[in-house]
C-alpha atoms as a PDB file:
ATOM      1  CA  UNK A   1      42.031 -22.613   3.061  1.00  0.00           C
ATOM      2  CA  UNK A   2      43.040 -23.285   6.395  1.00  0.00           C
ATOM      3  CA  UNK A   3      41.208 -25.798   8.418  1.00  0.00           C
ATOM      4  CA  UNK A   4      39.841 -23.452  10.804  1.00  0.00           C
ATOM      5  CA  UNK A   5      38.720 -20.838   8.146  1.00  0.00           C
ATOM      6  CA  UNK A   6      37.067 -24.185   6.442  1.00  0.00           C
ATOM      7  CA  UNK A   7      35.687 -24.914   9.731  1.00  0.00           C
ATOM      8  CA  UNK A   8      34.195 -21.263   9.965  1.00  0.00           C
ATOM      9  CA  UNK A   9      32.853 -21.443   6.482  1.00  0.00           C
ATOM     10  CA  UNK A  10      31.088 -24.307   7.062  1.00  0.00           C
ATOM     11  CA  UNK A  11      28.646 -22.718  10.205  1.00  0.00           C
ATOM     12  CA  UNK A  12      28.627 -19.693   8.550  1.00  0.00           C
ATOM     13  CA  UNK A  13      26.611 -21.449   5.720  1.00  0.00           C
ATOM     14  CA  UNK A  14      24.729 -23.736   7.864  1.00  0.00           C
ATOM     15  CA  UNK A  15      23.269 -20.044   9.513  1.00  0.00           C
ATOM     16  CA  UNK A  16      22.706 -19.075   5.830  1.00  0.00           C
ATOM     17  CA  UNK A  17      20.866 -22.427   5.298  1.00  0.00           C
ATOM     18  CA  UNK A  18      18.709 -21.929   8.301  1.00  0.00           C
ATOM     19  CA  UNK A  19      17.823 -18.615   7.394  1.00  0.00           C
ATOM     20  CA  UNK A  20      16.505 -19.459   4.213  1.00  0.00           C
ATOM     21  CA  UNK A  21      14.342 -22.631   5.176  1.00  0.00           C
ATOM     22  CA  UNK A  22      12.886 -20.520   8.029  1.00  0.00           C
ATOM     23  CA  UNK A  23      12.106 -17.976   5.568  1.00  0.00           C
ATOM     24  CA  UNK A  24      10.133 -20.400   3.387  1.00  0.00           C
ATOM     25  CA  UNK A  25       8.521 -21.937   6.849  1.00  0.00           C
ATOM     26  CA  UNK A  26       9.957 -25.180   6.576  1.00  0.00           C
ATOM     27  CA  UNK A  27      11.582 -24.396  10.055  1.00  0.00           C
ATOM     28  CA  UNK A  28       8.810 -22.634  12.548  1.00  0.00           C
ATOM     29  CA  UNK A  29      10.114 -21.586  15.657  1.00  0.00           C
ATOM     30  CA  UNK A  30      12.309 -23.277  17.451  1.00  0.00           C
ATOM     31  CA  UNK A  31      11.877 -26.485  15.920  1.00  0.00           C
ATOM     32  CA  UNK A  32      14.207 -29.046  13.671  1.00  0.00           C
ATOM     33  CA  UNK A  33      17.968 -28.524  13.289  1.00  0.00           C
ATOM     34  CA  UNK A  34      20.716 -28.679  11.513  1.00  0.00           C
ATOM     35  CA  UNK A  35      24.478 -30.267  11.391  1.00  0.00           C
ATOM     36  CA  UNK A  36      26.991 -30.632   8.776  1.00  0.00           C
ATOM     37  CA  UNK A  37      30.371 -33.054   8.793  1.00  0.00           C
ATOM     38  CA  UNK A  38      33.826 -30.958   8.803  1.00  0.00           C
ATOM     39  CA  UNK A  39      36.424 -32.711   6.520  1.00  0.00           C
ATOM     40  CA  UNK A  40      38.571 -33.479   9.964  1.00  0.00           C
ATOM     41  CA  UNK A  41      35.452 -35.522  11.786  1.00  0.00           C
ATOM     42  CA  UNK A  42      33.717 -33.116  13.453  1.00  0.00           C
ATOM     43  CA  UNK A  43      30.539 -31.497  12.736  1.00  0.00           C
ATOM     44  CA  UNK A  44      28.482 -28.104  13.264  1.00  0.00           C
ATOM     45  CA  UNK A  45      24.954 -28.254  15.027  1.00  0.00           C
ATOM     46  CA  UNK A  46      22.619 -25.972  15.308  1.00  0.00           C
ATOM     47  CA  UNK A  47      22.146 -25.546  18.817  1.00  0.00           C
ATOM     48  CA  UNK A  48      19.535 -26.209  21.228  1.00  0.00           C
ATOM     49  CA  UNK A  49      16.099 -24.151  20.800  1.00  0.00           C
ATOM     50  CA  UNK A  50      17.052 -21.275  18.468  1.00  0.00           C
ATOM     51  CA  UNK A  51      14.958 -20.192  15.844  1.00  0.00           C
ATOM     52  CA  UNK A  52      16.894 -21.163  12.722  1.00  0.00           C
ATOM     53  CA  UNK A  53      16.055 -18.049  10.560  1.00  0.00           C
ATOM     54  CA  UNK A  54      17.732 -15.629  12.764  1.00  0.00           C
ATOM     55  CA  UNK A  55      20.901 -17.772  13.648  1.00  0.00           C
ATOM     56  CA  UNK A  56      23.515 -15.945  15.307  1.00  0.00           C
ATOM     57  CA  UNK A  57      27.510 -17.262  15.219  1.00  0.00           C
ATOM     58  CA  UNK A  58      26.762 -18.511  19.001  1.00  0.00           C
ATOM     59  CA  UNK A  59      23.818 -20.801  17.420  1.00  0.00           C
ATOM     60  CA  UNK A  60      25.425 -22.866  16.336  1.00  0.00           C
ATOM     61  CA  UNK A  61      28.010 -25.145  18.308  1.00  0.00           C
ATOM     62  CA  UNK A  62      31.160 -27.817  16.945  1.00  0.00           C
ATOM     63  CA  UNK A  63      31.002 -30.936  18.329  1.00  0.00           C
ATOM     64  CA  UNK A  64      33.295 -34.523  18.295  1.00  0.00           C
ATOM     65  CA  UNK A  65      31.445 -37.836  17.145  1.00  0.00           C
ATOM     66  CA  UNK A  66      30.607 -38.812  20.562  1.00  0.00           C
ATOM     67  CA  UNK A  67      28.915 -35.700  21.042  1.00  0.00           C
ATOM     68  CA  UNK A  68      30.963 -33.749  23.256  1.00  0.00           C
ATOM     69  CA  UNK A  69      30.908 -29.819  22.760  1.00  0.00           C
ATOM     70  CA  UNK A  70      34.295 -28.269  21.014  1.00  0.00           C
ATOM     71  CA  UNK A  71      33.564 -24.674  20.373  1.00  0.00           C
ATOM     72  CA  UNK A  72      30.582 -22.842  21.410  1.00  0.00           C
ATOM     73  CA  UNK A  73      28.883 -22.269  24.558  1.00  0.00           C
ATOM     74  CA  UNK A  74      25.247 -22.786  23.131  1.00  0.00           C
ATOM     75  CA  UNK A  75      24.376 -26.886  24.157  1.00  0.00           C
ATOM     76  CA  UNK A  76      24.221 -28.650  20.945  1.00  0.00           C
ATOM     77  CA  UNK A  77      20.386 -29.728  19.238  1.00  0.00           C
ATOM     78  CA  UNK A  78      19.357 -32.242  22.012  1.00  0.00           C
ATOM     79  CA  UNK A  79      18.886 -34.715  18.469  1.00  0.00           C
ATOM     80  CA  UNK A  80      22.901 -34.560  17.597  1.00  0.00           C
ATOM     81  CA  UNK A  81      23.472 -38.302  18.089  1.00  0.00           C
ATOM     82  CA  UNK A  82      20.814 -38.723  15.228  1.00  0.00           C
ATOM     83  CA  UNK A  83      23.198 -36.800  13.272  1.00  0.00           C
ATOM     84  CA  UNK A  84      26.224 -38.645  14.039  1.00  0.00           C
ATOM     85  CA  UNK A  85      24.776 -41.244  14.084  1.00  0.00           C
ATOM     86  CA  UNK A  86      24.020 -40.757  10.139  1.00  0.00           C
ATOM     87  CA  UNK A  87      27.482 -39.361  10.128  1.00  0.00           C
ATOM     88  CA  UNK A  88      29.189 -42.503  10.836  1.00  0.00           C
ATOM     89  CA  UNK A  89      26.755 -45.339   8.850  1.00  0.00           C
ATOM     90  CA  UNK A  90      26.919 -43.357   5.706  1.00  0.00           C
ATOM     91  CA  UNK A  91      30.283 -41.498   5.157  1.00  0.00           C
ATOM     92  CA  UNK A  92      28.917 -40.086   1.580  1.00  0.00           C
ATOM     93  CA  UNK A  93      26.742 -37.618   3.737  1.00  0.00           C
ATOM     94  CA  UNK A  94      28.123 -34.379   4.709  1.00  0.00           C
ATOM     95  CA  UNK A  95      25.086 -32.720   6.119  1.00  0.00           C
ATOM     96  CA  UNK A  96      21.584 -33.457   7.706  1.00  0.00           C
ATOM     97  CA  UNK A  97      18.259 -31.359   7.905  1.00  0.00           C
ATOM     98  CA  UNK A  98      15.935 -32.569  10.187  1.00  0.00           C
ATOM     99  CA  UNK A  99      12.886 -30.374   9.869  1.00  0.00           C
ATOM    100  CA  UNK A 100       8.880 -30.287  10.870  1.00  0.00           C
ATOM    101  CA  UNK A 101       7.263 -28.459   8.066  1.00  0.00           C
ATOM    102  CA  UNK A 102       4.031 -27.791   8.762  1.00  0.00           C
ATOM    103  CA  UNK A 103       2.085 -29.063   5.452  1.00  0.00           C
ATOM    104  CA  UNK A 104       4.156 -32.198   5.374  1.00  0.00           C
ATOM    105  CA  UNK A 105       3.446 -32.572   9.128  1.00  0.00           C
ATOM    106  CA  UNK A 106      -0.336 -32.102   8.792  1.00  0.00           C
ATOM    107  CA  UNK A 107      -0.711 -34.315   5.880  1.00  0.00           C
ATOM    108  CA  UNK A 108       1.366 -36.934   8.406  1.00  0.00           C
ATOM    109  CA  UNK A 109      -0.654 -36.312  11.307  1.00  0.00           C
ATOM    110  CA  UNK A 110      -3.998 -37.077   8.853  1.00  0.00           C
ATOM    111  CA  UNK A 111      -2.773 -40.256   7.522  1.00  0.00           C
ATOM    112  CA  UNK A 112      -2.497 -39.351   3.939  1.00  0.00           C
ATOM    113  CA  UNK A 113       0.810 -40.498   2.043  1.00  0.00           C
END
């Protein structure tokens, strides 16, 4: 596969990813996102305030490790560096969910474990 199909692949299933959490409400509006590493370095994001269960190919956005917008014209989750971040301590990760889901949020907000 060539490393731009790979690279197409690997949004395409991050908007299939989304999709299916939002379905299952672990995503609820506009909230959380979602990035996964390309084997050359860079990595897709989910972009800035889009409802992850109707992602469209212009949700989602490929960006350097410093951050800086390669393809898309959506601005990147405003949380990327927290994924690169990841990205570069642990090199054994190639993708990162960072989600609010309501139950798990509640049971945070009340204290219990």
């Amino acid at each position: 596969m060539a490393p731009e199909d790979r690279r197409a692949s690997i949004a395409g299933e991050l908007r299939r990813i989304g999709r299916i959490l939002g379905r299952r409400g672990i995503f609820v509006a506009d909230d959380g996102n979602l990035s996964a590493r390309c084997p050359d370095g860079t990595s897709w994001s989910t972009a800035r305030g889009v409802r992850k269960d109707a992602l469209r190919p212009g949700d989602v956005v490929r960006v350097a490790m410093d951050g800086a917008r390669l393809e898309g014209s959506s601005e990147p989750s405003s949380e990327i560096h927290l994924h690169l971040g990841i990205y570069s301590w642990r090199p054994d990760v190639g993708a990162v969910i960072h989600a609010h889901p309501p139950f798990a949020t509640g049971f945070a907000a009340a204290g219990v474990e």
